[in-house]
PDB file of N, CA and C in Angstrom:
ATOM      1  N   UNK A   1       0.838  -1.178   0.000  1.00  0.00           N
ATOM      2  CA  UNK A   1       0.000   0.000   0.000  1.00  0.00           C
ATOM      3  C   UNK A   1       0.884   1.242   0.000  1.00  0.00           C
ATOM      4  N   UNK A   2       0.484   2.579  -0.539  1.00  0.00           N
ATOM      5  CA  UNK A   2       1.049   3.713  -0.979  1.00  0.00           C
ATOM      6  C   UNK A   2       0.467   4.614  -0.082  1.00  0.00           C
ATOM      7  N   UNK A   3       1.267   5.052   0.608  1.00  0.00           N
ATOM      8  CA  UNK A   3       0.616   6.425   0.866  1.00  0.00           C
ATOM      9  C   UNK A   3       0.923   7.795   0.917  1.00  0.00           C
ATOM     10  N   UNK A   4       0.330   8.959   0.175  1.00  0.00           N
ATOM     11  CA  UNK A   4       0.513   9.797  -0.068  1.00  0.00           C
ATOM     12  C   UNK A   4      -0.276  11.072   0.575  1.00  0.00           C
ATOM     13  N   UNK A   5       0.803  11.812   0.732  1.00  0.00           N
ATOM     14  CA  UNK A   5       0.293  13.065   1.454  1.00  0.00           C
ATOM     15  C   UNK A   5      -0.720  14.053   0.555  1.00  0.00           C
ATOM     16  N   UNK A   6      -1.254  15.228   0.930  1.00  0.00           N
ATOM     17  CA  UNK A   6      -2.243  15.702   0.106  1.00  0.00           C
ATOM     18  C   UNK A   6      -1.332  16.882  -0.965  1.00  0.00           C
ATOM     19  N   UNK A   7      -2.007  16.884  -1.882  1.00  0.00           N
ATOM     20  CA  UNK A   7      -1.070  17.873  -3.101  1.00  0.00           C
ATOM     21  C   UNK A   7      -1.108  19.452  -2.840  1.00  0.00           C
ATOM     22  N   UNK A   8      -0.040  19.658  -3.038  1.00  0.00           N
ATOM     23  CA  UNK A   8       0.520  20.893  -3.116  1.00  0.00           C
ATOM     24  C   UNK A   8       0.074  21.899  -4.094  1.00  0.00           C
ATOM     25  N   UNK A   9       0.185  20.743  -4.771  1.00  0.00           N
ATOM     26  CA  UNK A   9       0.060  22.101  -6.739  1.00  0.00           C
ATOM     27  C   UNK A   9      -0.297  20.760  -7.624  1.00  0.00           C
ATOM     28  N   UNK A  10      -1.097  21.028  -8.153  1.00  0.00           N
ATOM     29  CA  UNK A  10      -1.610  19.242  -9.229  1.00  0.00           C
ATOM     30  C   UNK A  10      -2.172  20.808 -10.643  1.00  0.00           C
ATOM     31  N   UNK A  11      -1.746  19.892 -11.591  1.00  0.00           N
ATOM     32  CA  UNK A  11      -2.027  20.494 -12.740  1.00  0.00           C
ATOM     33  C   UNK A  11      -2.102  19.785 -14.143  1.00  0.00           C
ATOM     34  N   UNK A  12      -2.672  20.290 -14.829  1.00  0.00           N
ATOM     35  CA  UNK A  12      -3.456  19.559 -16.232  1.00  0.00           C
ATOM     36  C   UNK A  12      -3.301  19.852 -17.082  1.00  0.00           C
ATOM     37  N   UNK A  13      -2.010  19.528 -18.124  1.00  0.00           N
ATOM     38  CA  UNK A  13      -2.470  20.039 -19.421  1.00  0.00           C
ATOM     39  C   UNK A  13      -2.514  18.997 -20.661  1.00  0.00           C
ATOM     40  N   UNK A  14      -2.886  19.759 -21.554  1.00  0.00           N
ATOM     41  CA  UNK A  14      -3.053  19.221 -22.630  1.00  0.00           C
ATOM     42  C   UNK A  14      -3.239  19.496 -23.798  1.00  0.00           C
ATOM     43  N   UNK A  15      -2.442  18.766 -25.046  1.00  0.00           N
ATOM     44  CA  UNK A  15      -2.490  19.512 -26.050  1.00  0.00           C
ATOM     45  C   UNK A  15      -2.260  18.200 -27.544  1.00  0.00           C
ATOM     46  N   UNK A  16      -2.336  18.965 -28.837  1.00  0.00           N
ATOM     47  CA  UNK A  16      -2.075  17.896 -29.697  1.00  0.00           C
ATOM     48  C   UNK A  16      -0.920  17.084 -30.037  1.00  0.00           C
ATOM     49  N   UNK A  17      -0.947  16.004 -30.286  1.00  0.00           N
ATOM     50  CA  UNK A  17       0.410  15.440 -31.169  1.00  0.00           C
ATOM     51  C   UNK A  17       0.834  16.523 -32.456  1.00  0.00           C
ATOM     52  N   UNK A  18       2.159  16.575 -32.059  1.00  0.00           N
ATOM     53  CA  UNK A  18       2.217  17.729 -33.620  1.00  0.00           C
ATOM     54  C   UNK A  18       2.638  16.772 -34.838  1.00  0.00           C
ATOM     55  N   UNK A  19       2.611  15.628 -34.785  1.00  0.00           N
ATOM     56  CA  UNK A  19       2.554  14.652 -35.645  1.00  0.00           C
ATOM     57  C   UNK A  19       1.307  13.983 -36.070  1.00  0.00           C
ATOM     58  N   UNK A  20       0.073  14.456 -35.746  1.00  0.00           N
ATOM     59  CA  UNK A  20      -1.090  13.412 -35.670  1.00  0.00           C
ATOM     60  C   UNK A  20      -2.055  14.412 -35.181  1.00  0.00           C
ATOM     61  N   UNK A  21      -2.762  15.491 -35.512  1.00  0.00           N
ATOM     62  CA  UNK A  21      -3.842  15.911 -34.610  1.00  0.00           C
ATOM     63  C   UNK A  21      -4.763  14.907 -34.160  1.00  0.00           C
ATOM     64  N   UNK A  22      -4.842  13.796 -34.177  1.00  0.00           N
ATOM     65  CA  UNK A  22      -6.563  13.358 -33.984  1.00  0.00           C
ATOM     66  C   UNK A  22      -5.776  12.519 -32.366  1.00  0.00           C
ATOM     67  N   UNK A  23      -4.078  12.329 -32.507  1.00  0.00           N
ATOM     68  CA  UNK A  23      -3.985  12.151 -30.636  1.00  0.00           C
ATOM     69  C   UNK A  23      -4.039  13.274 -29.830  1.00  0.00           C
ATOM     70  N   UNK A  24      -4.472  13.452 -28.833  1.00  0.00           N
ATOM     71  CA  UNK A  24      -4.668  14.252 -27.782  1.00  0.00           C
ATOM     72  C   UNK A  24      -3.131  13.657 -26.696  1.00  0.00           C
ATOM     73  N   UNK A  25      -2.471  14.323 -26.206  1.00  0.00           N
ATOM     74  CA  UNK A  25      -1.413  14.291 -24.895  1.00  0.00           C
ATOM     75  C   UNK A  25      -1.642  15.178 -23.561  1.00  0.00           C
ATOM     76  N   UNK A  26      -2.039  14.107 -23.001  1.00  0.00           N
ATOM     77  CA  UNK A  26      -2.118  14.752 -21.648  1.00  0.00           C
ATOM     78  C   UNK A  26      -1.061  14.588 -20.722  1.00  0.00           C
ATOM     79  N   UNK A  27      -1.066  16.042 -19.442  1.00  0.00           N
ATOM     80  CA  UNK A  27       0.338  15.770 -18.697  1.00  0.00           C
ATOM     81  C   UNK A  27      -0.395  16.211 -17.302  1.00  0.00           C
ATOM     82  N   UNK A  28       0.057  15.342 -16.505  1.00  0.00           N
ATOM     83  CA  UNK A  28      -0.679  15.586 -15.169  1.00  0.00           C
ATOM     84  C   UNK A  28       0.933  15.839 -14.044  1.00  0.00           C
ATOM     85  N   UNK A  29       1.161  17.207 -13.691  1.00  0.00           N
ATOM     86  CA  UNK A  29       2.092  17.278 -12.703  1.00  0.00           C
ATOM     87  C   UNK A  29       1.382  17.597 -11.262  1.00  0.00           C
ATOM     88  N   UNK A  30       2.309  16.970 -10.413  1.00  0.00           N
ATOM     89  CA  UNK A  30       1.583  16.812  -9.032  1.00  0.00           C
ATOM     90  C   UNK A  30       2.860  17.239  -8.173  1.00  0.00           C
ATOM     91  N   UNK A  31       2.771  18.230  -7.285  1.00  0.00           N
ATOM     92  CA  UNK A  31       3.954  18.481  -6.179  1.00  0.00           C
ATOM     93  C   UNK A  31       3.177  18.100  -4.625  1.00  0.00           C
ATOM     94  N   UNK A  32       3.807  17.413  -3.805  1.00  0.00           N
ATOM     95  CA  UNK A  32       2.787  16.710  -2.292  1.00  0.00           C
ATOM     96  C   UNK A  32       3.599  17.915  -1.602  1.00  0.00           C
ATOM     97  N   UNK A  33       2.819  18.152  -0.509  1.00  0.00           N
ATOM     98  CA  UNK A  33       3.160  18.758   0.714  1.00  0.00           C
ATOM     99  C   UNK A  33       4.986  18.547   1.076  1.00  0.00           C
ATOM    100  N   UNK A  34       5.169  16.821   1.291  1.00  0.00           N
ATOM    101  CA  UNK A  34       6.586  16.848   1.669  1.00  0.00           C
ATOM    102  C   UNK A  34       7.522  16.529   0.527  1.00  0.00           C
ATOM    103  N   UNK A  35       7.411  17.261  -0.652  1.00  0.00           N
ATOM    104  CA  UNK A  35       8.468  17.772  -1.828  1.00  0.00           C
ATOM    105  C   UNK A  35       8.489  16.839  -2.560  1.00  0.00           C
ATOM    106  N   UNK A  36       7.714  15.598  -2.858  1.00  0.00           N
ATOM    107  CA  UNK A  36       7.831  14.711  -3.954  1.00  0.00           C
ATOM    108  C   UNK A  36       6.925  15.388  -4.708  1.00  0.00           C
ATOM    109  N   UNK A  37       6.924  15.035  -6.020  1.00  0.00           N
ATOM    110  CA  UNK A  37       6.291  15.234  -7.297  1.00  0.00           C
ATOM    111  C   UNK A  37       6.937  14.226  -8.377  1.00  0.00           C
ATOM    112  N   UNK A  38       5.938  14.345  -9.520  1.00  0.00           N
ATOM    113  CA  UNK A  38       5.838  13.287 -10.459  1.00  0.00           C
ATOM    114  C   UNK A  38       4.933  14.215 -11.328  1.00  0.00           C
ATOM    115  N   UNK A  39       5.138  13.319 -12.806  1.00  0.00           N
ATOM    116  CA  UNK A  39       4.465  13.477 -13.866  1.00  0.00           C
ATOM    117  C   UNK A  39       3.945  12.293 -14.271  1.00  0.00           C
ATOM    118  N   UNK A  40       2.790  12.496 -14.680  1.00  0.00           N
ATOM    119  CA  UNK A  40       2.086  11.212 -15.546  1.00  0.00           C
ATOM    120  C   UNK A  40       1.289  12.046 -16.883  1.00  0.00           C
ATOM    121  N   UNK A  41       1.874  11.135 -17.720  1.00  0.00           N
ATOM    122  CA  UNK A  41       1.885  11.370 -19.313  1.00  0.00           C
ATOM    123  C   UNK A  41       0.772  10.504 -19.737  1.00  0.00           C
ATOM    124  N   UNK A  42      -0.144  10.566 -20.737  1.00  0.00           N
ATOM    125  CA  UNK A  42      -0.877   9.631 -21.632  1.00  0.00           C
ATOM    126  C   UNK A  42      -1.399  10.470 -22.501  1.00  0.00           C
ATOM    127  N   UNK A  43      -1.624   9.307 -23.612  1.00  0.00           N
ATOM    128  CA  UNK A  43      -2.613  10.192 -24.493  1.00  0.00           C
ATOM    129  C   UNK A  43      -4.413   8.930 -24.807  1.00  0.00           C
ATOM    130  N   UNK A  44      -4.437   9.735 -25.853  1.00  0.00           N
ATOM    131  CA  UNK A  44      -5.977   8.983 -25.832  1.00  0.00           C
ATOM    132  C   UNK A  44      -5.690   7.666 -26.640  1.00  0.00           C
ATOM    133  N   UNK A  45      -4.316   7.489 -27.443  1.00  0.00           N
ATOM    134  CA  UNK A  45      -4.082   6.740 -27.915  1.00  0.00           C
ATOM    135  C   UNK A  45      -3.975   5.452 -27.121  1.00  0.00           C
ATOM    136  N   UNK A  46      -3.802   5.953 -25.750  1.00  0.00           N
ATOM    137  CA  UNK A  46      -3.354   4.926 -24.746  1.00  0.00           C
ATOM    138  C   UNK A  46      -4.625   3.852 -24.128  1.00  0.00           C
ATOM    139  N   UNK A  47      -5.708   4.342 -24.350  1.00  0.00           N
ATOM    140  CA  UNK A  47      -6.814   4.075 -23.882  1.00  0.00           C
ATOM    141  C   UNK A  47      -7.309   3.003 -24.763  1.00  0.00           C
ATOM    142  N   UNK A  48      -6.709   2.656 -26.275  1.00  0.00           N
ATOM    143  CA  UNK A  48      -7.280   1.654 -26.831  1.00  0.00           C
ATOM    144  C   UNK A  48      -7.155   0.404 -26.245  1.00  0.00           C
TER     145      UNK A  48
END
């Protein structure tokens, strides 16, 4: 089990493949209270 403190700063973006408009890329950055952060990447391509 994981446990994680509550977020600091969480944020969303998203935008096109500049190779492909019809994928979408999303980027989810997250900073926690005690200084970890991470990114998680996907696109819609990922979902097939």
């Amino acid at each position: 089990m994981v446990s994680l403190s509550e977020p600091l700063e969480s944020t969303l973006e998203w935008d096109y493949n500049k190779n492909d408009d019809t994928e979408l890329i999303f980027r989810w950055n997250i900073t926690l209270k005690n200084g970890d952060s991470g990114l998680l990447a996907f696109s819609n391509r990922d979902l097939d």
